[in-house]
Protein backbone atom coordinates (compact mmCIF):
# COMPACT_ATOMS: atom_id res chain seq x y z
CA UNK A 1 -36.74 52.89 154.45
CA UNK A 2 -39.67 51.67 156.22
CA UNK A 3 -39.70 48.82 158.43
CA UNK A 4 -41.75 45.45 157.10
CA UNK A 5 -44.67 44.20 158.86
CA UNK A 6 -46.49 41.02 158.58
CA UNK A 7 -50.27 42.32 158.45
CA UNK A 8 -53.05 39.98 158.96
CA UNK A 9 -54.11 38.84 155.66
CA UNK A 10 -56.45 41.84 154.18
CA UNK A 11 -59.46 42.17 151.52
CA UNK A 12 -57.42 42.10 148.97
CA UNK A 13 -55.25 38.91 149.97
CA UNK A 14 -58.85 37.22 149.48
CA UNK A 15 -59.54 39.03 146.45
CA UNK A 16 -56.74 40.45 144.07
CA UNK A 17 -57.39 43.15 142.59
CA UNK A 18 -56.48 43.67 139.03
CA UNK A 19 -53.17 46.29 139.24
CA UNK A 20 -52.16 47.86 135.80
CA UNK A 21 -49.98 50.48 134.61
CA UNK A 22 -52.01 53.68 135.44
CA UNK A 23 -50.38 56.25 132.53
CA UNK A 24 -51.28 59.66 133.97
CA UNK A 25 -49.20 58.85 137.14
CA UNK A 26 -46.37 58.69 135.35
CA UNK A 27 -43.52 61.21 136.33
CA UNK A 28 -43.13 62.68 133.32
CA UNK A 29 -46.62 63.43 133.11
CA UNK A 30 -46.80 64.59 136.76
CA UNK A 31 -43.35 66.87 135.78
CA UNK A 32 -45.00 68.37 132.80
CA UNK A 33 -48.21 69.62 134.28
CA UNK A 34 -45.78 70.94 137.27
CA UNK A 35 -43.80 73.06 134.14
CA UNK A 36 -47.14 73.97 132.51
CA UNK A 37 -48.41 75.66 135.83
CA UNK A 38 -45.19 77.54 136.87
CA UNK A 39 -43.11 75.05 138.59
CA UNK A 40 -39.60 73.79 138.25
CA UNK A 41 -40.19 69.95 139.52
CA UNK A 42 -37.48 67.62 139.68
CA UNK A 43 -35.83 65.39 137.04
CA UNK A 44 -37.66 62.34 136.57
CA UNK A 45 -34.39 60.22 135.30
CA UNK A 46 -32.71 60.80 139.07
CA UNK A 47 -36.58 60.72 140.87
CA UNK A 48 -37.77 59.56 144.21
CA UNK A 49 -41.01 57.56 143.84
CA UNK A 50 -43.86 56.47 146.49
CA UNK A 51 -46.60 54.83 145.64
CA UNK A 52 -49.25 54.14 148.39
CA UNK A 53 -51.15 51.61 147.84
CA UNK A 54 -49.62 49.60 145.38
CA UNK A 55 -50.66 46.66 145.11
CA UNK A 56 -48.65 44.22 143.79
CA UNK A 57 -46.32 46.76 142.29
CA UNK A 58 -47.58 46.56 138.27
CA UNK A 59 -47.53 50.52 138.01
CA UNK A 60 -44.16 51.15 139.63
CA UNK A 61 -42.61 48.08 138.51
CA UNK A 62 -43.29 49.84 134.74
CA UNK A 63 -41.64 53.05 135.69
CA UNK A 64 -38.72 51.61 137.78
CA UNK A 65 -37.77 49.63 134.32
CA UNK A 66 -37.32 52.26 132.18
CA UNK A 67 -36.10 54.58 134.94
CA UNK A 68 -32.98 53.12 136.02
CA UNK A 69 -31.43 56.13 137.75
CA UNK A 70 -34.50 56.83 139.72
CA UNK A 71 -35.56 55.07 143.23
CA UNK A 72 -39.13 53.40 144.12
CA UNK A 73 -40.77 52.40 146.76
CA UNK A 74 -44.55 51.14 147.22
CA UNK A 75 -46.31 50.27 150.22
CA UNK A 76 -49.23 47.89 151.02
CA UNK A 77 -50.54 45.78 153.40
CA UNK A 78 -51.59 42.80 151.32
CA UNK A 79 -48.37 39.36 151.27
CA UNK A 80 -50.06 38.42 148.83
CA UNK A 81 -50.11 40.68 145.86
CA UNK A 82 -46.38 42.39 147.37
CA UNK A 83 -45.08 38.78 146.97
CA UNK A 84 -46.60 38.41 143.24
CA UNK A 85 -44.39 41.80 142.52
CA UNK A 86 -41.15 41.18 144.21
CA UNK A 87 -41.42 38.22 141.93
CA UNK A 88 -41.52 39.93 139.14
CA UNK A 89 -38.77 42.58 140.30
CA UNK A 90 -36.34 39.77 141.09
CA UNK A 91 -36.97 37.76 137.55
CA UNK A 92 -36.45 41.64 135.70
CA UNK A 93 -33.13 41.93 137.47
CA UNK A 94 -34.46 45.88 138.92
CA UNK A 95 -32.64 47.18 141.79
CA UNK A 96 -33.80 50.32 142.10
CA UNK A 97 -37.12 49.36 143.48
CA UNK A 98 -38.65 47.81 146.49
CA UNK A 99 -42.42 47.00 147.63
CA UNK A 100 -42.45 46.91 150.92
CA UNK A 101 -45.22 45.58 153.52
CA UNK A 102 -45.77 48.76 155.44
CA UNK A 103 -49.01 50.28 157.38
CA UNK A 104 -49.38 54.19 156.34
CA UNK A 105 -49.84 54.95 159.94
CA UNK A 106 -46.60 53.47 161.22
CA UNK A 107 -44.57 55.09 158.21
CA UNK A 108 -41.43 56.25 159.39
CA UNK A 109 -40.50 60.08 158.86
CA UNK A 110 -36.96 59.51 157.32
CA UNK A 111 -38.39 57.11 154.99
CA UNK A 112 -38.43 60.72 153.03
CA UNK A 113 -38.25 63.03 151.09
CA UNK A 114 -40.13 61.80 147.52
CA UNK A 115 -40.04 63.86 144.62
CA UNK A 116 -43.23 62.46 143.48
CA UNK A 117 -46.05 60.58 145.59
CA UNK A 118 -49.02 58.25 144.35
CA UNK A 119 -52.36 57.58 145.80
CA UNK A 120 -54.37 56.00 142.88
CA UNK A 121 -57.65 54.27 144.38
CA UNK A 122 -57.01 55.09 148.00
CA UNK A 123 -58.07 58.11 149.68
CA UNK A 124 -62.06 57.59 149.01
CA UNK A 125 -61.67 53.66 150.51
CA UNK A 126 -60.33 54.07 153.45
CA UNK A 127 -61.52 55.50 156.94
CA UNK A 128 -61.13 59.24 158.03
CA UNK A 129 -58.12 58.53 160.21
CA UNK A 130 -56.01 56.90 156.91
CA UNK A 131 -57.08 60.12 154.59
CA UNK A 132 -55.52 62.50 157.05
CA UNK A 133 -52.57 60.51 157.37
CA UNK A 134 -52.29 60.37 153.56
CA UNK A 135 -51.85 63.89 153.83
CA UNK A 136 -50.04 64.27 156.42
CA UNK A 137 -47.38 62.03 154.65
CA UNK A 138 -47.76 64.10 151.64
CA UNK A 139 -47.00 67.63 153.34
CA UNK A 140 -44.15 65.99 155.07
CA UNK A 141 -42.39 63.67 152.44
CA UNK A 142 -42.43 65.72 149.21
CA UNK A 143 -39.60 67.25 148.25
CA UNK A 144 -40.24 71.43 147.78
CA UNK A 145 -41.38 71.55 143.99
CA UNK A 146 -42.60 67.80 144.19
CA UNK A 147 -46.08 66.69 142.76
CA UNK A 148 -48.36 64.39 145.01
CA UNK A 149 -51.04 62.33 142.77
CA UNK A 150 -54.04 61.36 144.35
CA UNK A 151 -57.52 59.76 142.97
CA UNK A 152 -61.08 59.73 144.60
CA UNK A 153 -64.60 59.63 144.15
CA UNK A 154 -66.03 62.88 143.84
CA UNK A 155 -69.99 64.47 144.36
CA UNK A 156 -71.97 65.09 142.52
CA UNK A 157 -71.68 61.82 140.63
CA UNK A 158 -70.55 59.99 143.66
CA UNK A 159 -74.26 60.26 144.77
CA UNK A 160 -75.22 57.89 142.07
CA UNK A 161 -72.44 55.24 142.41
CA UNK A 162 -73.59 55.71 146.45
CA UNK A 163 -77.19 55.59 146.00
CA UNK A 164 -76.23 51.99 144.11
CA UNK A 165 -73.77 50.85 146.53
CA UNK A 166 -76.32 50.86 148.87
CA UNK A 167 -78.62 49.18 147.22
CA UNK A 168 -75.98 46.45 146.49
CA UNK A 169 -74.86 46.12 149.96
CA UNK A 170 -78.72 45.57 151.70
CA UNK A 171 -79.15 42.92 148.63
CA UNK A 172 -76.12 40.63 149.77
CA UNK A 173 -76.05 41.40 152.94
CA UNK A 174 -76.19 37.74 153.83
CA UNK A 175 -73.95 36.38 150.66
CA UNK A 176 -71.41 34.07 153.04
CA UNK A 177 -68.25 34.93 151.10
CA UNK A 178 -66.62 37.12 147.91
CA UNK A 179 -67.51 35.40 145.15
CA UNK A 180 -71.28 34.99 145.93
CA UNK A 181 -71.60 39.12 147.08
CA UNK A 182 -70.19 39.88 143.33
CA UNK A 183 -72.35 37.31 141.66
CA UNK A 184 -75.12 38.75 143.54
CA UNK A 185 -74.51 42.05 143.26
CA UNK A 186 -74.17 41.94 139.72
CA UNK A 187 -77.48 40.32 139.42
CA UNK A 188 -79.40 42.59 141.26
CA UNK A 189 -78.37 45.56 138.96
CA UNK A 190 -79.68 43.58 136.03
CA UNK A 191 -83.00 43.00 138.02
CA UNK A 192 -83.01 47.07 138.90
CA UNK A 193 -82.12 47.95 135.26
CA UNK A 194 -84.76 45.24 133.46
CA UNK A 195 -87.65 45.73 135.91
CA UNK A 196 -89.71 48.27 134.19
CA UNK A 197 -92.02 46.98 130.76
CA UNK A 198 -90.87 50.43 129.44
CA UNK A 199 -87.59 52.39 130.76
CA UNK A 200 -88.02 55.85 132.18
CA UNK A 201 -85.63 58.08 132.52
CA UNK A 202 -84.32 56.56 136.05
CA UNK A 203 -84.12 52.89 134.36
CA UNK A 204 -81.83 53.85 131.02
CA UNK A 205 -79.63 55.03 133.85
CA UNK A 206 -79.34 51.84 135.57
CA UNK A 207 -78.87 50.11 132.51
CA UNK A 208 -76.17 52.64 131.27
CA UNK A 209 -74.29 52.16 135.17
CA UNK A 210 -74.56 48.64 134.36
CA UNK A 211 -73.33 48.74 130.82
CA UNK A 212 -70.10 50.76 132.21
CA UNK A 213 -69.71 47.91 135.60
CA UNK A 214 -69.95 45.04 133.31
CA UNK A 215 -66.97 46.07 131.35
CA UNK A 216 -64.95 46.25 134.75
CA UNK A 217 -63.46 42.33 136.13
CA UNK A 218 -65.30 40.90 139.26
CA UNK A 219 -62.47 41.30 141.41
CA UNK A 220 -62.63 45.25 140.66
CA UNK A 221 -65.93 45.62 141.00
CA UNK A 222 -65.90 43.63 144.31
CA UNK A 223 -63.41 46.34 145.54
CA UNK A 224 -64.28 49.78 144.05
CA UNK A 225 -68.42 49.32 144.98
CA UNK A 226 -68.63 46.40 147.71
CA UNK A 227 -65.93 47.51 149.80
CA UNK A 228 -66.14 48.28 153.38
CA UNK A 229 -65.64 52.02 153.03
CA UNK A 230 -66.70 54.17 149.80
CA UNK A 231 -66.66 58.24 150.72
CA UNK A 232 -66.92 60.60 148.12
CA UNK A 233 -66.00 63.94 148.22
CA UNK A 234 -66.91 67.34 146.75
CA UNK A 235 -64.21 68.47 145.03
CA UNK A 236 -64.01 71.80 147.29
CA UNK A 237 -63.65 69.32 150.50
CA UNK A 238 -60.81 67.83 149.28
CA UNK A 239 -58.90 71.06 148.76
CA UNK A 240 -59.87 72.04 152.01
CA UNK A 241 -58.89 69.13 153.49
CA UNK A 242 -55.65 69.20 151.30
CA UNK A 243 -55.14 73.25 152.66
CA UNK A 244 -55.47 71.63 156.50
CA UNK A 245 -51.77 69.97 155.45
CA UNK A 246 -50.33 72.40 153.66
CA UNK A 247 -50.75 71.28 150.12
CA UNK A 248 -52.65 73.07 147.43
CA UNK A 249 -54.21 72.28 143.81
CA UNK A 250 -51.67 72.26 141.13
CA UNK A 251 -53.56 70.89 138.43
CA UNK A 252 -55.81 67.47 137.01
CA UNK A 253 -53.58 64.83 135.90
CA UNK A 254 -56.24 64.67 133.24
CA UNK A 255 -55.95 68.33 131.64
CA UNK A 256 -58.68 68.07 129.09
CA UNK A 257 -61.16 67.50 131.99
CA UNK A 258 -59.96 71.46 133.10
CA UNK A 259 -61.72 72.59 129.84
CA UNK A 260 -64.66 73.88 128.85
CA UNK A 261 -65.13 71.89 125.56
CA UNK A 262 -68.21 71.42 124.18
CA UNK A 263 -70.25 73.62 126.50
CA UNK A 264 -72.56 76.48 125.30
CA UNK A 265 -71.10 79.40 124.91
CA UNK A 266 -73.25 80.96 127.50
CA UNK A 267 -71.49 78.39 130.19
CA UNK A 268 -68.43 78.78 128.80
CA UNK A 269 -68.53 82.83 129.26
CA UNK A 270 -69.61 82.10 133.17
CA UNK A 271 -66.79 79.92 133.40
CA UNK A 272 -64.16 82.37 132.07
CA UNK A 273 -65.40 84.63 134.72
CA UNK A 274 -64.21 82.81 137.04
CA UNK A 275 -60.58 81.82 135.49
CA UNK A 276 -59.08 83.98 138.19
CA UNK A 277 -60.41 81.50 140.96
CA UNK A 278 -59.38 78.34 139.85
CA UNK A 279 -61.32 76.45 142.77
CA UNK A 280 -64.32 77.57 142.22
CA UNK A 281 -64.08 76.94 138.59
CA UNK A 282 -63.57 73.07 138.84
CA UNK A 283 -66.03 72.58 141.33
CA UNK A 284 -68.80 73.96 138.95
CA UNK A 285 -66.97 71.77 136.16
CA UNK A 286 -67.61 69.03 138.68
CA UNK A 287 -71.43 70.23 139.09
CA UNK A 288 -71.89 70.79 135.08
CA UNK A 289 -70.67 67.71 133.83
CA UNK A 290 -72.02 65.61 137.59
CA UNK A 291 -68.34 64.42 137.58
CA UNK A 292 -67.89 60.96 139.97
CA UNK A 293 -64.06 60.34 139.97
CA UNK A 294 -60.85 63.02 140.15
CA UNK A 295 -56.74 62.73 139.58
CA UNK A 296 -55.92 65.49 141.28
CA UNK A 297 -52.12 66.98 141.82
CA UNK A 298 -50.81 68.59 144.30
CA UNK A 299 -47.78 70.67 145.47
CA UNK A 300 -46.79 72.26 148.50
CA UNK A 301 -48.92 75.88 149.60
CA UNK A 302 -45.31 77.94 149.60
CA UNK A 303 -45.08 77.09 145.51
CA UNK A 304 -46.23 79.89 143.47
CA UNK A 305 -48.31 78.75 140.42
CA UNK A 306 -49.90 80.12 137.72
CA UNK A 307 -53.40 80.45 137.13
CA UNK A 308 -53.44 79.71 133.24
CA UNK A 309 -50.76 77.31 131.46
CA UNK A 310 -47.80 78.65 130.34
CA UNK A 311 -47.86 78.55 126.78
CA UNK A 312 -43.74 79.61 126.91
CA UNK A 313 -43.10 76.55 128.16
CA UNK A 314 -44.49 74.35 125.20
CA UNK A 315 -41.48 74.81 122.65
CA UNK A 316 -39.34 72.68 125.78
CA UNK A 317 -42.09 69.97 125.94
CA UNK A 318 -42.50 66.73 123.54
CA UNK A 319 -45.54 66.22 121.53
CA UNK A 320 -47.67 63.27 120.63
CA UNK A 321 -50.49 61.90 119.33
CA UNK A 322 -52.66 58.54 118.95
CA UNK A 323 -55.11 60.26 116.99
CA UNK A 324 -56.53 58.95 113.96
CA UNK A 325 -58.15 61.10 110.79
CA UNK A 326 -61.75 60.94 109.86
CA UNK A 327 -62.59 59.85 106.64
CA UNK A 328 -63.99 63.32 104.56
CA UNK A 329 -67.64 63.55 103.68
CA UNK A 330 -67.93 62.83 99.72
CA UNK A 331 -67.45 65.72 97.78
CA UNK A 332 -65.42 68.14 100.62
CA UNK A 333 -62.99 69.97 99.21
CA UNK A 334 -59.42 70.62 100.05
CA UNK A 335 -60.27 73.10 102.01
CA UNK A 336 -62.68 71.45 104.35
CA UNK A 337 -61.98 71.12 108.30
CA UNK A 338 -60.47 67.73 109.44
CA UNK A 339 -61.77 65.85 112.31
CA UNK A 340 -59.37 63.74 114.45
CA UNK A 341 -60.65 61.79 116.98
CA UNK A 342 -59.14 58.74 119.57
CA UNK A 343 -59.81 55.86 120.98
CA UNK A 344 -61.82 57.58 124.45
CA UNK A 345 -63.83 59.10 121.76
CA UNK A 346 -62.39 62.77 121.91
CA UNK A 347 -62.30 65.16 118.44
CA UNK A 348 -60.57 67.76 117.39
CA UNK A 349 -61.87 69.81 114.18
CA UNK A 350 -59.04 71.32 112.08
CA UNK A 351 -60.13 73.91 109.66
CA UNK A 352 -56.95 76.43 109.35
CA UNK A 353 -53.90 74.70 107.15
CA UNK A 354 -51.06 74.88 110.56
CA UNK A 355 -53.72 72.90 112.77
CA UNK A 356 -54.05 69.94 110.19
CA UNK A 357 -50.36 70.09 109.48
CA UNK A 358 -49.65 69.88 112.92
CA UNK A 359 -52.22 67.02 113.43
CA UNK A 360 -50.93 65.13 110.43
CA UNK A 361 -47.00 65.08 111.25
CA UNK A 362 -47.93 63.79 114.83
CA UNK A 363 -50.49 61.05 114.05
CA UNK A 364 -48.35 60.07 111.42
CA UNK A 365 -45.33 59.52 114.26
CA UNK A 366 -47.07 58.23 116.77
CA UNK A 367 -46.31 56.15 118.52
CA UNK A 368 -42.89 58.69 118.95
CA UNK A 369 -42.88 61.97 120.18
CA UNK A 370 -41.58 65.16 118.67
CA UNK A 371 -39.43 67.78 119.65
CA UNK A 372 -41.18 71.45 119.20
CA UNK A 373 -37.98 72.76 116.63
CA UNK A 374 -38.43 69.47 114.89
CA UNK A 375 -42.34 69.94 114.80
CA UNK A 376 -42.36 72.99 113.65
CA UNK A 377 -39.59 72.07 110.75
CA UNK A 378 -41.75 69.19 109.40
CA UNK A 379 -44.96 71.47 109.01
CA UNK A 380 -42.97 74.52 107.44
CA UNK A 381 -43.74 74.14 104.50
CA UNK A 382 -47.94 74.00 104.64
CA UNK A 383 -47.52 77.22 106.64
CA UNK A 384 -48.74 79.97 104.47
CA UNK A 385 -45.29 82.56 103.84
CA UNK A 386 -47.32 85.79 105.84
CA UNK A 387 -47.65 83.70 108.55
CA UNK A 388 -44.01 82.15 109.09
CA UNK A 389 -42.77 84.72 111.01
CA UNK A 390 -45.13 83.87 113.95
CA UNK A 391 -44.95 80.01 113.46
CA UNK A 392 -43.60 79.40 117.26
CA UNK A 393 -46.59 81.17 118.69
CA UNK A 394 -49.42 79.16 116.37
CA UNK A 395 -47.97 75.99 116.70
CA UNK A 396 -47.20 76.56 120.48
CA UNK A 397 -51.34 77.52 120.78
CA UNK A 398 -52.45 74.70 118.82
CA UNK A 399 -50.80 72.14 120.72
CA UNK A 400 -51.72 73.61 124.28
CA UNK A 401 -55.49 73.54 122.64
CA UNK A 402 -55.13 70.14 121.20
CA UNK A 403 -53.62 69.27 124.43
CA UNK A 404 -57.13 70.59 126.04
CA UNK A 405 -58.99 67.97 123.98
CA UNK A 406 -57.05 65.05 124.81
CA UNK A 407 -55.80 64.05 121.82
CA UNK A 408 -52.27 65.21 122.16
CA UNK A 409 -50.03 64.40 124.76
CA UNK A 410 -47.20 67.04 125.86
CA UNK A 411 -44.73 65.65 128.05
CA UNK A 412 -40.94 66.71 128.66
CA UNK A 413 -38.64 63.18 127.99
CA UNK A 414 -39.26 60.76 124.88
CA UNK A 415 -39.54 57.23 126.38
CA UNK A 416 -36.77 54.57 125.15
CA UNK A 417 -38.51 52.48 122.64
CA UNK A 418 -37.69 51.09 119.38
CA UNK A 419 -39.49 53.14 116.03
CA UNK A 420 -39.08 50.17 113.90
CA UNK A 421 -37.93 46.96 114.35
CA UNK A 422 -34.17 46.11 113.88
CA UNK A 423 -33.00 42.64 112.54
CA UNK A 424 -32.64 41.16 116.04
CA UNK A 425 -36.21 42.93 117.94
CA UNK A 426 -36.71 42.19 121.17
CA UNK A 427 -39.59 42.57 122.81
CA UNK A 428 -39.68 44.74 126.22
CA UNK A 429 -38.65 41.83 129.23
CA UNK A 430 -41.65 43.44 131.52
CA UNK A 431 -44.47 42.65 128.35
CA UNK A 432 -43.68 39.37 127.91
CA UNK A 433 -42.79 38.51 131.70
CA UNK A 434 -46.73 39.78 131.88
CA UNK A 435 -47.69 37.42 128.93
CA UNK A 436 -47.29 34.44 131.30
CA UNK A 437 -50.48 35.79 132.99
CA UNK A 438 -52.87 37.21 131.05
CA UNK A 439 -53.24 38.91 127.53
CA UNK A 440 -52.61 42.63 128.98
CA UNK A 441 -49.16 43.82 129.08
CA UNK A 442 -47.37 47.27 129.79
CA UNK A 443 -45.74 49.07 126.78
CA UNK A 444 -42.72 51.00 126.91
CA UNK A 445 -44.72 54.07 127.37
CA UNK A 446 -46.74 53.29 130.57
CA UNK A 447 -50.22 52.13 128.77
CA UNK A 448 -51.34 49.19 129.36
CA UNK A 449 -51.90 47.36 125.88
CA UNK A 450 -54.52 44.68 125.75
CA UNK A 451 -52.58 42.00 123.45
CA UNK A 452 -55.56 40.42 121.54
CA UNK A 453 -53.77 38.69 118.46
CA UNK A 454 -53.36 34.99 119.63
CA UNK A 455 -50.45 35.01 117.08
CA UNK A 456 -48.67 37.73 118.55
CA UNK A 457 -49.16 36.60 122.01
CA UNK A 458 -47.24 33.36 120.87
CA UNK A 459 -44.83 34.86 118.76
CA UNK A 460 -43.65 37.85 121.66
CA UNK A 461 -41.85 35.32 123.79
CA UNK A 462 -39.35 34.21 120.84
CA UNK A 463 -38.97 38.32 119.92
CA UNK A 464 -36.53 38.62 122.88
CA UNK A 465 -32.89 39.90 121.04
CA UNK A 466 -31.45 36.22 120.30
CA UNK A 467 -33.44 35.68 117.21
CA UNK A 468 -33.21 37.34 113.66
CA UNK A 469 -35.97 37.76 111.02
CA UNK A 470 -35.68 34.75 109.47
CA UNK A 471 -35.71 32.69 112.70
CA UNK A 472 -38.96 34.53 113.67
CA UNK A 473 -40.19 34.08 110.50
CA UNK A 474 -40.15 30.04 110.92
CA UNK A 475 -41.45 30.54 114.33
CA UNK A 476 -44.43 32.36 113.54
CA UNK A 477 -45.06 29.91 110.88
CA UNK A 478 -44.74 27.08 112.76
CA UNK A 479 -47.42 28.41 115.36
CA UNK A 480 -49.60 29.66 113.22
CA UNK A 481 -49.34 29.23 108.96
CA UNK A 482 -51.98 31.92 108.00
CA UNK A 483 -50.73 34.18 110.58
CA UNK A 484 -49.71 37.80 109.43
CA UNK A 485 -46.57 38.44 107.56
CA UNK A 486 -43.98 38.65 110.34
CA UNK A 487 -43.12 42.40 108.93
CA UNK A 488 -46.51 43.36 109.60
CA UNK A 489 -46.79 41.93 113.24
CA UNK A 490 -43.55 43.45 113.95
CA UNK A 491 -44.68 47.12 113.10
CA UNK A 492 -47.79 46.73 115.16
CA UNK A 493 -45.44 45.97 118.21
CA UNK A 494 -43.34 48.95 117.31
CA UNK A 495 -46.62 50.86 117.11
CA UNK A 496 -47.51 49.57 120.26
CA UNK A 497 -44.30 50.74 121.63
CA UNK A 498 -42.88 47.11 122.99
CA UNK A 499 -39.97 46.90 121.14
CA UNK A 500 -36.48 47.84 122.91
CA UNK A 501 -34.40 49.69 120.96
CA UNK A 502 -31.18 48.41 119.46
């Protein structure tokens, strides 16, 4: 275990920034990706976890409470936010997880090994010196078949989230503290973006940049484009700087950002060309689509991986999806494709009869995963008879395409949540601990659900096991008589996945 330190107060003591559950760090996300590509990574319900970086803990903290066999650890420099989270560890009873007040630089060596590391929001703000030691920690502390996370800003879209910065940074150069940089910061884009009488092309981007800031808090903002450093990378430089340690590229912890969706098919043949060098491939992803920000994984340079998914390995994964069904044009027959879509706005057209039945049994479970046998089972019957034989194989390919669009997650445990609500519910502990605070909580499944029903947010603190349907029932009406029927707020927490099971 590392030794604590008592750091001068930092940045981010003066400004907190806003720490959430980020889902695609999970370990069961990180494991699947690792199975996908040829690896045999290690059990996520007996894990290892670092986190570098952490913050006040919010994204451990999540996995360490419905991972009780597994350790944590997480690492900052900033009292102030570690103290918020060992709160919140000691009032959730964990004790399989500790945040600890540690400088990367001075981490000990025995403080190892970890069977899966996180860097989320780290290497691209801070200095060279801290990015090799990253590494360094990386190549030295995970385990042999572990999985090392780490996020950063990445050229060619860095250059315009640089050129901006800049910008920023000569326009407050002489704000006197935190709050008067954002304010004035925030201003000036407005200025940039409503300057001309008529927007050009350089303009509507300005205005689109500040579109996308303004839906980011202050304190964010303040951090991820005011802060002292801000390096982007090409995507090549980071592997090469990853290959200096000993690590190599395993995969994006966002697959469907590895395809070549909605390309021309001219690009898309150019890209296949180059499916044998996998490097080379994602950087001219990165230079097609002017990518700004990566999740990249990571494993150690003596694993062997595969270039392509295994597709064998999708009938010992889960499925998923929160995928919702386009309405049909008037007049389209039975036989018409069916376009799913999500919330981040990805689609999926289904025009054969196993790719909508498919699409249909998992939106329709959702928020619970599925087992492949049972999968298959449910959409048996709307497989035409001549094709039964092969039904492993289609439904295997569908998901590993629908898995390439986003809109289907594949992951290798089911997370313990209620499906419905039992006579006593109770509400996960960690949601309604995170109530007290603000209106975003962390579901049972590592998302972090933005609790807007003022109803709800009332009602979740009473939903805690002690209380049966009829109790609730007087509760809710008590805070709010034209409220919801308490059935129907009760299956939107179950679809939410914050309901313990029974």
């Amino acid at each position: 275990m590392s030794a604590e330190i008592h750091p001068e107060p930092t940045p981010y003591d003066e400004v907190y920034y806003p720490c959430r559950a980020y889902h695609r760090t999970h370990p069961d996300l990180l494991a699947t990706h690792a199975r996908l590509f040829g690896m045999e990574p290690p059990l996520i319900h007996e894990c290892r976890v670092l986190e570098i970086g952490c913050g006040d803990g919010t994204n451990l903290i999540s996995m360490a409470y419905s991972l009780p066999g597994s350790r944590f650890l997480g690492i900052d420099l900033a009292g102030g936010p570690l103290a918020q989270g060992r709160d919140l560890i000691l009032r959730l009873g964990l004790d399989n997880i500790s945040l600890s007040g540690s400088d990367l630089m001075d981490f000990p060596a025995d403080s190892g090994p970890f069977d899966y590391i996180i860097a989320h929001g780290f290497y691209s703000w801070v200095p060279p010196r801290v990015r090799d030691r990253l590494l360094e920690v990386c190549r030295s502390m995970l385990s042999p078949n572990g999985v090392a996370f780490i996020s950063y800003i990445c050229f060619p879209g860095g250059h315009i989230s640089t050129m901006l910065r800049e910008m920023m940074l000569f326009h407050v150069q002489n704000a006197p503290d935190a709050s008067t940089r954002i304010r004035q910061a925030r201003a000036f884009l407005q200025f940039l973006a409503n300057a001309p009488a008529r927007a050009d092309e350089y303009h509507q981007m300005l205005k689109k940049e500040l579109a996308q800031g303004n839906k980011r808090s202050a304190n964010a903002f303040y951090h991820d484009d005011l802060a002292e450093v801000h390096q982007p990378v090409y995507f090549h430089e980071f592997i090469e700087h990853a290959g200096r340690h000993g690590l190599q590229f395993l995969a994006e912890a966002e697959y469907f950002m590895m395809q070549d969706g909605g390309l021309t098919e001219e690009t898309q043949r150019v890209l296949q060309d180059l499916e044998e060098d996998r490097l080379s491939r994602e950087q001219y992803l990165d230079f097609i689509c002017c990518r700004r920000f990566r999740q990249t994984l990571l494993c150690h340079q003596e694993v062997t991986l595969r270039n392509q998914p295994d597709s064998s390995v999708i009938p010992h994964l889960r499925s998923a999806s929160p995928a919702h069904k386009l309405a049909a044009e008037p007049g389209a027959g039975p036989n018409a494709p069916a376009v799913f879509h999500d919330s981040t706005g990805g689609t999926m057209v289904c025009g054969d009869l196993v790719s909508k039945a498919v699409m249909r049994v998992l939106t329709e479970a959702w928020p619970r995963s599925l087992g492949f046998s049972g999968l298959v089972e449910s959409v048996l019957p709307e497989i035409p008879t001549e094709l039964q034989a092969e039904r492993s194989a289609l439904v295997s390919a569908l998901l590993l395409r629908a898995y390439g669009t986003g809109l289907v997650e594949l992951r290798l445990h089911e997370p313990d949540f209620a499906g419905e609500a039992s006579e006593r519910p109770a509400c996960s502990l960690l949601a309604r601990l995170q109530l007290e605070k603000g209106d975003v909580v962390t579901n049972l499944r590592h998302i972090s659900v933005n609790i807007q029903d003022e109803s709800i947010r009332r009602l979740m603190p009473f939903i805690d096991g002690t209380r049966d349907r009829l109790e609730l029932a007087a509760e809710l009406a008590r805070i709010n008589a034209e409220a919801e029927p308490l059935d129907r707020i009760l299956s939107e927490l179950s679809r939410m996945a914050l309901l313990l099971p029974s």
